[in-house]
C-alpha atoms as a PDB file:
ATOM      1  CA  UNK A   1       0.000   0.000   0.000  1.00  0.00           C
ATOM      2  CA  UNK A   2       1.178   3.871  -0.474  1.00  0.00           C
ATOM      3  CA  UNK A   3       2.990   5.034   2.597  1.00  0.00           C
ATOM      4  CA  UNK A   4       3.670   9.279   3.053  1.00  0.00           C
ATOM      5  CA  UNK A   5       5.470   9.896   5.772  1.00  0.00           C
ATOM      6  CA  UNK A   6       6.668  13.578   6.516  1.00  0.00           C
ATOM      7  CA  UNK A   7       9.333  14.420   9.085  1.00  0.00           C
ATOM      8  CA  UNK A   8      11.087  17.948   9.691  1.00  0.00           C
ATOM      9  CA  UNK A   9       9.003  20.228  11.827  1.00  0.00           C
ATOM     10  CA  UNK A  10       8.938  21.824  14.929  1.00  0.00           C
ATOM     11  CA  UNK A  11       8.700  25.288  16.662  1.00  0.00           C
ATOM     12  CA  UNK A  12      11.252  28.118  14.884  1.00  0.00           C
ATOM     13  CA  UNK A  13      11.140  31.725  15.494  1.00  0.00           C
ATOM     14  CA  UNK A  14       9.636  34.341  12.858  1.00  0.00           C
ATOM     15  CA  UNK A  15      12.140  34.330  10.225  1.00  0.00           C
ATOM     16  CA  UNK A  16      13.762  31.304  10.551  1.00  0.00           C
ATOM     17  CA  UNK A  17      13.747  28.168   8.376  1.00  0.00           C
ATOM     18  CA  UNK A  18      12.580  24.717   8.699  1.00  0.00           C
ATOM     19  CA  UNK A  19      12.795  21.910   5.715  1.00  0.00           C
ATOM     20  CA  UNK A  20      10.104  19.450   5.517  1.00  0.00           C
ATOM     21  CA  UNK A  21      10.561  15.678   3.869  1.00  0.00           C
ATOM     22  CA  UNK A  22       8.258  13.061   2.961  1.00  0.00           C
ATOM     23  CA  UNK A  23       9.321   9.358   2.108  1.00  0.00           C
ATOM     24  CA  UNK A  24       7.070   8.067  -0.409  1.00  0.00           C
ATOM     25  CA  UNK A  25       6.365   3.986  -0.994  1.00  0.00           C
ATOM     26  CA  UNK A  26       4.511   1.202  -2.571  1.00  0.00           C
ATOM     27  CA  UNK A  27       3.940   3.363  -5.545  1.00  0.00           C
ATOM     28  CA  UNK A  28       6.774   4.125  -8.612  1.00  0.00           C
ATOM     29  CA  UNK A  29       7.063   7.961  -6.900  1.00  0.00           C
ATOM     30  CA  UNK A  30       8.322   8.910 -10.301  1.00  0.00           C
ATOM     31  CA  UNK A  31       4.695   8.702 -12.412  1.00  0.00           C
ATOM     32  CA  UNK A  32       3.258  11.003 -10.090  1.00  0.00           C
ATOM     33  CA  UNK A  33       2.913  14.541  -9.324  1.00  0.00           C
ATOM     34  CA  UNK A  34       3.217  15.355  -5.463  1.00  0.00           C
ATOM     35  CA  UNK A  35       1.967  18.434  -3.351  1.00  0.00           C
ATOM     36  CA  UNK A  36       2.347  19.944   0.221  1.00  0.00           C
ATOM     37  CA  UNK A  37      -0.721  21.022   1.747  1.00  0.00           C
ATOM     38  CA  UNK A  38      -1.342  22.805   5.062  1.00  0.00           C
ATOM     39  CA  UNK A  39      -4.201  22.919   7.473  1.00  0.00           C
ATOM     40  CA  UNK A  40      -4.115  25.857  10.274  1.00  0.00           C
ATOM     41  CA  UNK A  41      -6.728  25.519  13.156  1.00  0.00           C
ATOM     42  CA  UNK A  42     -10.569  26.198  12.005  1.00  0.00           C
ATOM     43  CA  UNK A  43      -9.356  27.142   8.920  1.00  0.00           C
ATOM     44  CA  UNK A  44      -9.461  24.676   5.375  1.00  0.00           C
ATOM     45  CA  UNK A  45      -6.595  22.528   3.809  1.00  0.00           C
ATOM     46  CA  UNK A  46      -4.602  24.699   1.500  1.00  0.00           C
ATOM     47  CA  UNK A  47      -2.360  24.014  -1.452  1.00  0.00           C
ATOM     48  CA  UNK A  48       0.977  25.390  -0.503  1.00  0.00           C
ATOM     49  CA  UNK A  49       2.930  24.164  -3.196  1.00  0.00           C
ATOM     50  CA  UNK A  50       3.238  21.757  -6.398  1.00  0.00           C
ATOM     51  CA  UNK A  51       5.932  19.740  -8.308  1.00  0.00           C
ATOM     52  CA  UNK A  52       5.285  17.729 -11.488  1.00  0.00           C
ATOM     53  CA  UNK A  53       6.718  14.073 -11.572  1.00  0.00           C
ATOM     54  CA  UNK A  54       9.505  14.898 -13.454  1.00  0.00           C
ATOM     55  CA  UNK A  55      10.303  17.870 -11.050  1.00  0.00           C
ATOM     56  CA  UNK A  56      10.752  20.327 -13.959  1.00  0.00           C
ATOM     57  CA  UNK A  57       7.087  22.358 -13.011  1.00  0.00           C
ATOM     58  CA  UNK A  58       6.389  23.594  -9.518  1.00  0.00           C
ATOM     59  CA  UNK A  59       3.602  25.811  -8.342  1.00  0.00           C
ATOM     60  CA  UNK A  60       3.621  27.877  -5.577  1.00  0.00           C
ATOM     61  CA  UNK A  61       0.586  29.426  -3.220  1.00  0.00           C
ATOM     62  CA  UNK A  62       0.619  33.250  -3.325  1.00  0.00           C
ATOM     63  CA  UNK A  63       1.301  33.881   0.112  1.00  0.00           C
ATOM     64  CA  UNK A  64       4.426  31.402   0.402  1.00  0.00           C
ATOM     65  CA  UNK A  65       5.814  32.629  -3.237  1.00  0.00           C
ATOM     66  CA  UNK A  66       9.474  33.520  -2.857  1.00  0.00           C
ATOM     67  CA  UNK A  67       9.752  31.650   0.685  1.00  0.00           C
ATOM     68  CA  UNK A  68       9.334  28.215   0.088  1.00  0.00           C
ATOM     69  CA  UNK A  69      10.780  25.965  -2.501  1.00  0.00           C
ATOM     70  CA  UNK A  70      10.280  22.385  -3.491  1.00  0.00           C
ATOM     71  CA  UNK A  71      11.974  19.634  -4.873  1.00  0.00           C
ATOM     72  CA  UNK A  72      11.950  15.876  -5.607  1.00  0.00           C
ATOM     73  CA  UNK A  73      14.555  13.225  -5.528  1.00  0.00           C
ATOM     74  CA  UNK A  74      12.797  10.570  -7.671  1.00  0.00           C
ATOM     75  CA  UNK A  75      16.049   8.166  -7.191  1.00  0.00           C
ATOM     76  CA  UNK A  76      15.249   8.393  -3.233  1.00  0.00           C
ATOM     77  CA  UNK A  77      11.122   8.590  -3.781  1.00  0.00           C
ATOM     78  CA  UNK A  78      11.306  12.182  -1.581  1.00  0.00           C
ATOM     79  CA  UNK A  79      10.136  15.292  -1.878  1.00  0.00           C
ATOM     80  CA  UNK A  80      11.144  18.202  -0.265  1.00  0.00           C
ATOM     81  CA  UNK A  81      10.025  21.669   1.046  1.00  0.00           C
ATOM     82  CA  UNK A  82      12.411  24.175   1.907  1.00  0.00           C
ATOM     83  CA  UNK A  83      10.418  26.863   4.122  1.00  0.00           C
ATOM     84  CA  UNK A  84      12.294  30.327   4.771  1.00  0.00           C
ATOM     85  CA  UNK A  85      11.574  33.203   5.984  1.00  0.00           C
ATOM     86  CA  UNK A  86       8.719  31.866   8.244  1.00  0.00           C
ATOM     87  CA  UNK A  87       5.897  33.950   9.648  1.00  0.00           C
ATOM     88  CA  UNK A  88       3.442  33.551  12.461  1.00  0.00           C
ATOM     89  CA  UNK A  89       0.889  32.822   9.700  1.00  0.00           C
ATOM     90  CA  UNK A  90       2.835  29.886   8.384  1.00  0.00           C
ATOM     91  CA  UNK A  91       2.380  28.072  11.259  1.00  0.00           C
ATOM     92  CA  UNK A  92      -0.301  25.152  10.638  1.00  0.00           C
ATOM     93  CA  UNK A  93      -0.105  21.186  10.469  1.00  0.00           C
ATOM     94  CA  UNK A  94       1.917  20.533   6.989  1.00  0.00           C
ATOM     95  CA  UNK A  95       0.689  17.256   4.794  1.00  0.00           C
ATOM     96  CA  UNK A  96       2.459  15.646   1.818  1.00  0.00           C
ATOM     97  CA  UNK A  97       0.053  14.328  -0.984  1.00  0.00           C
ATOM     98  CA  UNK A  98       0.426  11.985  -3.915  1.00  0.00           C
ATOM     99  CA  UNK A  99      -1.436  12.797  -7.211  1.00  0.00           C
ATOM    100  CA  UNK A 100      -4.399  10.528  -8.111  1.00  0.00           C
ATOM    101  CA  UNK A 101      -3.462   9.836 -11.736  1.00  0.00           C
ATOM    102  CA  UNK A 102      -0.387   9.992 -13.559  1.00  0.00           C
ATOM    103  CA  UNK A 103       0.097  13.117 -15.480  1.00  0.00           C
ATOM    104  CA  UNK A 104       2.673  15.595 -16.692  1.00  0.00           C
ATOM    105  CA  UNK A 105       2.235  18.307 -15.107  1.00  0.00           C
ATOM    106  CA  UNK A 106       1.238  19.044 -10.881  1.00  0.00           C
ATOM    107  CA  UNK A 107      -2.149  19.304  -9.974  1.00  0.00           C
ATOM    108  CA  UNK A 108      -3.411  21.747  -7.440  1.00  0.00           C
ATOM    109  CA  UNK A 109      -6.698  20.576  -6.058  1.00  0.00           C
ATOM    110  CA  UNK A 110      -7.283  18.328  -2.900  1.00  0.00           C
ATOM    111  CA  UNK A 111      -9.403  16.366  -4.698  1.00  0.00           C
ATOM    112  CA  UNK A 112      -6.860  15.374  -7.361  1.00  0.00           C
ATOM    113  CA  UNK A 113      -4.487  13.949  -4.721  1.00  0.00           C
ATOM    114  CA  UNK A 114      -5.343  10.263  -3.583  1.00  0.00           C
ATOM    115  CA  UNK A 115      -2.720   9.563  -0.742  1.00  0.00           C
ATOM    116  CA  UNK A 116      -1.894  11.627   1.903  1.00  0.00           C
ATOM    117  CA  UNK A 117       1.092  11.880   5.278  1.00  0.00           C
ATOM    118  CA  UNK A 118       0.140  11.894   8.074  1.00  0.00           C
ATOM    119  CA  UNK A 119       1.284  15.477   8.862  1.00  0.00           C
ATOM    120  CA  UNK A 120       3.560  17.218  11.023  1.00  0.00           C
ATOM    121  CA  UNK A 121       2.915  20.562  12.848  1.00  0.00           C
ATOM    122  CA  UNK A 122       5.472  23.359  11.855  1.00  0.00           C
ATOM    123  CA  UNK A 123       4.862  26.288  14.553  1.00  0.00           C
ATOM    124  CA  UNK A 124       6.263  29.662  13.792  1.00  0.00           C
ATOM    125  CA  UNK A 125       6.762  31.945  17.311  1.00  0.00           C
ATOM    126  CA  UNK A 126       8.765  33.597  19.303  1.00  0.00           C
END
């Protein structure tokens, strides 16, 4: 079965950096487009960012453009996201996703992912 398991946050101050990871199994990681998505108490899960299967299209949410970056390793079946210059708003539970289908290019709605991580909480404060 598909396995998404996320490791890397934590607490950092405003302004700092964290990098989040996600392992990715029992599916060939390199057919499919992945995403990070982020949840924030009482509030909906958002698409923070996008990266095609091949790695060579990303998309990036508005409010994290120019902060955050990610990336894929399809050799290792991770993907990455880099998250700098953090704010208070940031701070929210961060999931991993798997596209449903295999496509060329990354897919932004929820709906379109089928697997998902289990999350990890990245909290921005000082």
């Amino acid at each position: 079965q598909v396995q998404l398991v996320e490791s890397g946050g934590g607490l950092v101050q405003p302004g700092g950096s964290l990098r989040l990871s996600c392992a990715a199994s029992g599916r060939t990681f390199s057919m499919y487009g992945m995403g990070w998505f982020r949840q924030a108490p009482g509030k909906e899960r958002d698409i923070v960012a996008a990266i095609s299967r091949s790695g060579g299209s990303t998309y990036y949410a508005d409010s994290v453009k120019g902060r955050f970056t990610t990336s894929r390793d399809n050799a290792k079946n991770t993907v990455s996201l880099q998250m700098n210059n953090l704010k208070a708003e940031d701070t929210a539970i961060y999931y991993c996703a798997m596209s449903r289908y295999s496509t060329a290019t990354y897919t932004i709605a929820p709906s379109q992912y089928a697997y998902w991580g289990q999350g990890t909480q990245v909290t921005v404060s000082s």
